[in-house]
Protein backbone atom coordinates (compact mmCIF):
# COMPACT_ATOMS: atom_id res chain seq x y z
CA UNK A 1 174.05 202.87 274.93
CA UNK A 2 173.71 206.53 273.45
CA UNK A 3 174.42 208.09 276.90
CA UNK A 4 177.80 205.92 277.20
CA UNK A 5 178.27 207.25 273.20
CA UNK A 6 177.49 210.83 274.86
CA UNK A 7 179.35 210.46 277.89
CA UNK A 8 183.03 209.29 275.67
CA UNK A 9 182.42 211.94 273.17
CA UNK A 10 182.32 214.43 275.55
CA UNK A 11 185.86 213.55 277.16
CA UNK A 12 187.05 213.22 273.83
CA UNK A 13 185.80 216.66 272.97
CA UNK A 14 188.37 218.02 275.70
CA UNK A 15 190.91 216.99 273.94
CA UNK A 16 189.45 218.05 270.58
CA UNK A 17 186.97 221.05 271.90
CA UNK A 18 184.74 220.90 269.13
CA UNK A 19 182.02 218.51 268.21
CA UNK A 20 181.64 219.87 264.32
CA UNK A 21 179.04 217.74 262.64
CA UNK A 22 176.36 215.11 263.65
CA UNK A 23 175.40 212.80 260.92
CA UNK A 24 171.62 211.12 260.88
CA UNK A 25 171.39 208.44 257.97
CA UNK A 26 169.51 206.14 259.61
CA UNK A 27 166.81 203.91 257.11
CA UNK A 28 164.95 200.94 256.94
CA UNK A 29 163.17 200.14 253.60
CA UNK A 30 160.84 197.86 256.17
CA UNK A 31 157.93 196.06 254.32
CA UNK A 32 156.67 197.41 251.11
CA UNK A 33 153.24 196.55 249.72
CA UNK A 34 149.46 197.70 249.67
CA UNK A 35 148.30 199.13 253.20
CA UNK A 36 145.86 195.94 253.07
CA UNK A 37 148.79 193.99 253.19
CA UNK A 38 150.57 195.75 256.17
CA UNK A 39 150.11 195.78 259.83
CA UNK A 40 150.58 197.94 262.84
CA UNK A 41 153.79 196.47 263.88
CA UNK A 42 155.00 197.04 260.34
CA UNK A 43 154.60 200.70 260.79
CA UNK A 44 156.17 200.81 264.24
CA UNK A 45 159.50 198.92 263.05
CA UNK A 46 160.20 201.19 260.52
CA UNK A 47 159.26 203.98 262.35
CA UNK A 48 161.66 203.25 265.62
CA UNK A 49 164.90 203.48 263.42
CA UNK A 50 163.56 205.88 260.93
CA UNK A 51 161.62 208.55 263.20
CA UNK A 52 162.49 207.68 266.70
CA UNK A 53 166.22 206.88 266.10
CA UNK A 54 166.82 209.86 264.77
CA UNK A 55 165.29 211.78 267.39
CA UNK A 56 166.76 209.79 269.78
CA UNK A 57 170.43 210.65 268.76
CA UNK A 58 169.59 214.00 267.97
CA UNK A 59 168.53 214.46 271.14
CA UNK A 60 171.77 212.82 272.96
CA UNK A 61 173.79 214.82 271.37
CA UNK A 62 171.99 218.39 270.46
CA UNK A 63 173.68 220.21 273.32
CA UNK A 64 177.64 219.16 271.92
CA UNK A 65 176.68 220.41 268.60
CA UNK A 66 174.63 223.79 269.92
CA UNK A 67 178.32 224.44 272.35
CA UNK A 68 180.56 223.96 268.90
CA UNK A 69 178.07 225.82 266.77
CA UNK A 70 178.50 223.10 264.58
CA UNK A 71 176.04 221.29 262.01
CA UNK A 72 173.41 218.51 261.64
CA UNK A 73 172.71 216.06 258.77
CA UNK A 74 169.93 214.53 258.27
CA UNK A 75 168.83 211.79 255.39
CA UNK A 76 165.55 212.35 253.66
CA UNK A 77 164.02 211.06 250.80
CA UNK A 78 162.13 211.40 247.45
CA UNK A 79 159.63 209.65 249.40
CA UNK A 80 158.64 212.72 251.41
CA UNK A 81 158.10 214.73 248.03
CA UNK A 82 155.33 212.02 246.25
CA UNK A 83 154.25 209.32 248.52
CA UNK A 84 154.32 206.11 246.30
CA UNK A 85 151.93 203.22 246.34
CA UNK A 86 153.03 200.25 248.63
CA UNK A 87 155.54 202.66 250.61
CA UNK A 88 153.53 203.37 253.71
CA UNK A 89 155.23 202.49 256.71
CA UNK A 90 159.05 204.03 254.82
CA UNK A 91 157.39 207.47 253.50
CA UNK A 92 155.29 207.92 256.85
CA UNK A 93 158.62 207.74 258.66
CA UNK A 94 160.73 210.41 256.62
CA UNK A 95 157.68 212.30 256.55
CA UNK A 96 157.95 212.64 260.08
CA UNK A 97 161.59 213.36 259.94
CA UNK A 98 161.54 215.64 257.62
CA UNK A 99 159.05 218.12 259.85
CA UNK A 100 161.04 217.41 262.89
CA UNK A 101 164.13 218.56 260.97
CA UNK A 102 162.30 221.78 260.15
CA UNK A 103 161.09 222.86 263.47
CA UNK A 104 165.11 221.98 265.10
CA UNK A 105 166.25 223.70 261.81
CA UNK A 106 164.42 227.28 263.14
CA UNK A 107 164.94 226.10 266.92
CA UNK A 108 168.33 225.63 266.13
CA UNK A 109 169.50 228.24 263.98
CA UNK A 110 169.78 231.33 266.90
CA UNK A 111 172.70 228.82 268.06
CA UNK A 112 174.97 229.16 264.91
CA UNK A 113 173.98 225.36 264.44
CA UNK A 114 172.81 224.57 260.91
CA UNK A 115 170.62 221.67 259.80
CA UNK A 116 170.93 220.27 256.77
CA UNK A 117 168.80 218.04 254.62
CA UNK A 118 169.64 215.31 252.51
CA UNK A 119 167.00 214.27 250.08
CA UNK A 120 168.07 210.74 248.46
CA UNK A 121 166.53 209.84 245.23
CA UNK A 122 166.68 205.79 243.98
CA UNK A 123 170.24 204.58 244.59
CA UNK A 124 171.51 200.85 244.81
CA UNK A 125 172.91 200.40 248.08
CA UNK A 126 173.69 196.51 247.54
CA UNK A 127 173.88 194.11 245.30
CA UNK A 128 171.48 191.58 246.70
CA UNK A 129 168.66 194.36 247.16
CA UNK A 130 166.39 193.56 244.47
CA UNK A 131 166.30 189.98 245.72
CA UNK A 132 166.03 191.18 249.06
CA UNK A 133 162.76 192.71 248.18
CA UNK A 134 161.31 190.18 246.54
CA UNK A 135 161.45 187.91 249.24
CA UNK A 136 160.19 190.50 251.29
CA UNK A 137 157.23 190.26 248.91
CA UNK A 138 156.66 186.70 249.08
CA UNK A 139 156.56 187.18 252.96
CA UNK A 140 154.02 190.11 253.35
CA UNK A 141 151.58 188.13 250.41
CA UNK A 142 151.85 184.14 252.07
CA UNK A 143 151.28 185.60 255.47
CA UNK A 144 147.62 187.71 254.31
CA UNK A 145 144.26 185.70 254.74
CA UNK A 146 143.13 183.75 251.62
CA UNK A 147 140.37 186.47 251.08
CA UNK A 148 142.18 189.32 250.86
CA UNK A 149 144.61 187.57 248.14
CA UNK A 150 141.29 186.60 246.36
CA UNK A 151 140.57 189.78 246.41
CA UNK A 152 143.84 191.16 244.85
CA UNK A 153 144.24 187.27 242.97
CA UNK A 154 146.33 184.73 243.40
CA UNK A 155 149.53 185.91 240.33
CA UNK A 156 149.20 189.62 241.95
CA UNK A 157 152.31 188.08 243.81
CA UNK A 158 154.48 186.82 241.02
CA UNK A 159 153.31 189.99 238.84
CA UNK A 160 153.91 192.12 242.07
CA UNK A 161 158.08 190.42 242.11
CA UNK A 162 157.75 190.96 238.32
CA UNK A 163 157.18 194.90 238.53
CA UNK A 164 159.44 194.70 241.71
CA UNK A 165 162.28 193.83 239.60
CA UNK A 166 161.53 196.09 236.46
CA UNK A 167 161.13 199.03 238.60
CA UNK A 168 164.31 198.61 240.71
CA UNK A 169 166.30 197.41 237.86
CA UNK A 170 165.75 199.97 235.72
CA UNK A 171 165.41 203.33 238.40
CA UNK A 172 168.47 202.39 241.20
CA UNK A 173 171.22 204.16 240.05
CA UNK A 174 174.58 201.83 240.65
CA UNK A 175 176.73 205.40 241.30
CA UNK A 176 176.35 206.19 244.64
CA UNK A 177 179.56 208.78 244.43
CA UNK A 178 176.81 211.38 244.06
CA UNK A 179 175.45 210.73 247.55
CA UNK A 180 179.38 210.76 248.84
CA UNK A 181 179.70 214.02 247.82
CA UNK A 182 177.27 215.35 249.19
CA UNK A 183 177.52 214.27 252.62
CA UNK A 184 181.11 214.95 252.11
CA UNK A 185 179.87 218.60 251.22
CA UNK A 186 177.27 219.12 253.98
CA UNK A 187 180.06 217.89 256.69
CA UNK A 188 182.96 220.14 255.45
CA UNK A 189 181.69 223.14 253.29
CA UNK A 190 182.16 226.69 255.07
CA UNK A 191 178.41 227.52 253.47
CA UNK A 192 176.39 223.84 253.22
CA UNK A 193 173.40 223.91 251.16
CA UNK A 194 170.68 223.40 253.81
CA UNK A 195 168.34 221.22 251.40
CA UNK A 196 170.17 218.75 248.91
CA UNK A 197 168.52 216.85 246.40
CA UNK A 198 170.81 214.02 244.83
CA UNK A 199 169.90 211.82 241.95
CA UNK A 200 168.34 212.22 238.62
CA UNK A 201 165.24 210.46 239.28
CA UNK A 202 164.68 212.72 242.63
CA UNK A 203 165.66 216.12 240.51
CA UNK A 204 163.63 215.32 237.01
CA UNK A 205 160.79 213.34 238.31
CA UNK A 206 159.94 213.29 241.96
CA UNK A 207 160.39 217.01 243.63
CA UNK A 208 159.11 218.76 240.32
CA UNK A 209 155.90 216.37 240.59
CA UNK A 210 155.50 217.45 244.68
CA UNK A 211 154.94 221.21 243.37
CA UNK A 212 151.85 219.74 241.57
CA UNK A 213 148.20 219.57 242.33
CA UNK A 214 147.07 216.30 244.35
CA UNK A 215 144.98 215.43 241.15
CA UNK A 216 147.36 215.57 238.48
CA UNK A 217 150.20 214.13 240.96
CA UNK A 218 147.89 210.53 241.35
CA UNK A 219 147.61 211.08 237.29
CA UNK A 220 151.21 211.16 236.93
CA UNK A 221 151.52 208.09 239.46
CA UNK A 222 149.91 206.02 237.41
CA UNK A 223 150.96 206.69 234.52
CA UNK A 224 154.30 206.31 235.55
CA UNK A 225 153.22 202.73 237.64
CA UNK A 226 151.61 201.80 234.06
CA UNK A 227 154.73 202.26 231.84
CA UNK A 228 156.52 199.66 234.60
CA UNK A 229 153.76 196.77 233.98
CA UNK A 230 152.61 197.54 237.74
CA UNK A 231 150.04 194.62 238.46
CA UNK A 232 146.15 195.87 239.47
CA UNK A 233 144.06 194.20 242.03
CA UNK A 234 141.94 191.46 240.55
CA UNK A 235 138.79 193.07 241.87
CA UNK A 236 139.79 196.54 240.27
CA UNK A 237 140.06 194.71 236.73
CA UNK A 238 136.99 192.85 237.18
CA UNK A 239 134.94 196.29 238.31
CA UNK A 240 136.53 197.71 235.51
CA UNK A 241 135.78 194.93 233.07
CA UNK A 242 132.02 195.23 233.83
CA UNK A 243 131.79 199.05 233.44
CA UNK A 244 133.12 198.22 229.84
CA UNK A 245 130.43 195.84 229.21
């Protein structure tokens, strides 16, 4: 499939003789919830469009951009600056993306080609995505063994939707003409920024926390997990509980 995608671009570019800009936004939110919860095969899903996708492409057509001198885009995240509870498999893959878009950024560069990064804070991208991710919920929790959701007890789910929709609700930003713009700029400006950070939430709260300590970055975490009602395992609040005692 990407080789046919190669192979017409290429006899289009004879007509056009440049092939200007290449843009990567490819994501999957994939399953989100504690690493207990997740397996293997969650990882590798998410990772196939998220990592290997965007290699893959990359890849197929790196030599059309190199000949035009043009530019590549590439979609990162907030997740790559503070790795959130419950977002394994999703922050693992733009982690991954985001060093492979450093080294072709340097590999790259002798070419004229430059590589651009996109960092994405928390924006809405449709209506039905809160309720999306709750029944994503439902699935990763009714699928665990009945120890496990002893262990975490049996209204982490409900309180796990709960701070689902809370969280979402209140941090996705509806506006997405931010993130427009932005690609718009990194496609057609003479001089693109090569690292863009879009959203509020990404700008106030996420990159300035990633300059931080490891310590006082977890502190911060949970502070911020504890102002959105984020639901503890039972066994943490019964260990807890008896230290009080």
């Amino acid at each position: 499939m990407l080789k046919d995608s190669k192979t017409l671009t290429s006899s289009k570019m004879y007509c056009i003789s440049v092939f200007h800009a290449l843009v990567n936004n490819a994501r999957v939110r994939g399953n989100i919830f504690h690493d207990d919860f997740l397996t293997l095969d969650d990882y590798k899903e998410v990772w196939e469009v998220n990592t290997c996708g965007v290699i893959r492409v990359t890849q197929t057509f790196r030599d059309l951009v190199k000949k035009s001198r043009g530019r590549i885009v590439m979609c990162s995240s907030t997740a790559v600056h503070v790795c959130v509870p419950g977002y394994g498999p999703y922050s693992s893959s733009k982690c991954a993306i985001q060093a492979y878009t450093d080294v072709i950024r340097h590999e790259l560069g002798s070419y004229g080609v430059k590589v651009i990064t996109i960092s994405l804070g928390c924006f809405l991208s449709e209506k039905k995505e809160i309720e999306s991710l709750k029944n994503m919920v439902d699935k990763v929790w009714y699928r665990a063994s009945e120890d496990l959701r002893d262990e975490y007890g049996h209204d982490y789910n409900d309180q796990a939707k709960a701070f689902v929709n809370n969280f979402q609700s209140k941090m996705l930003s509806k506006d997405t003409s931010w993130v427009i713009n932005s690609y718009y700029e990194a496609v057609v400006a003479r001089w693109p920024k090569l690292f863009d950070i879009i959203g509020w939430d990404a700008l106030l709260l996420f990159y300035p926390i990633s300059w931080l300590p490891p310590f006082v970055q977890q502190y911060i975490v949970k502070f911020v997990l504890y102002l959105f009602d984020a639901p503890l395992p039972a066994m943490i609040k019964k260990n807890t509980s008896l230290k009080n005692n």
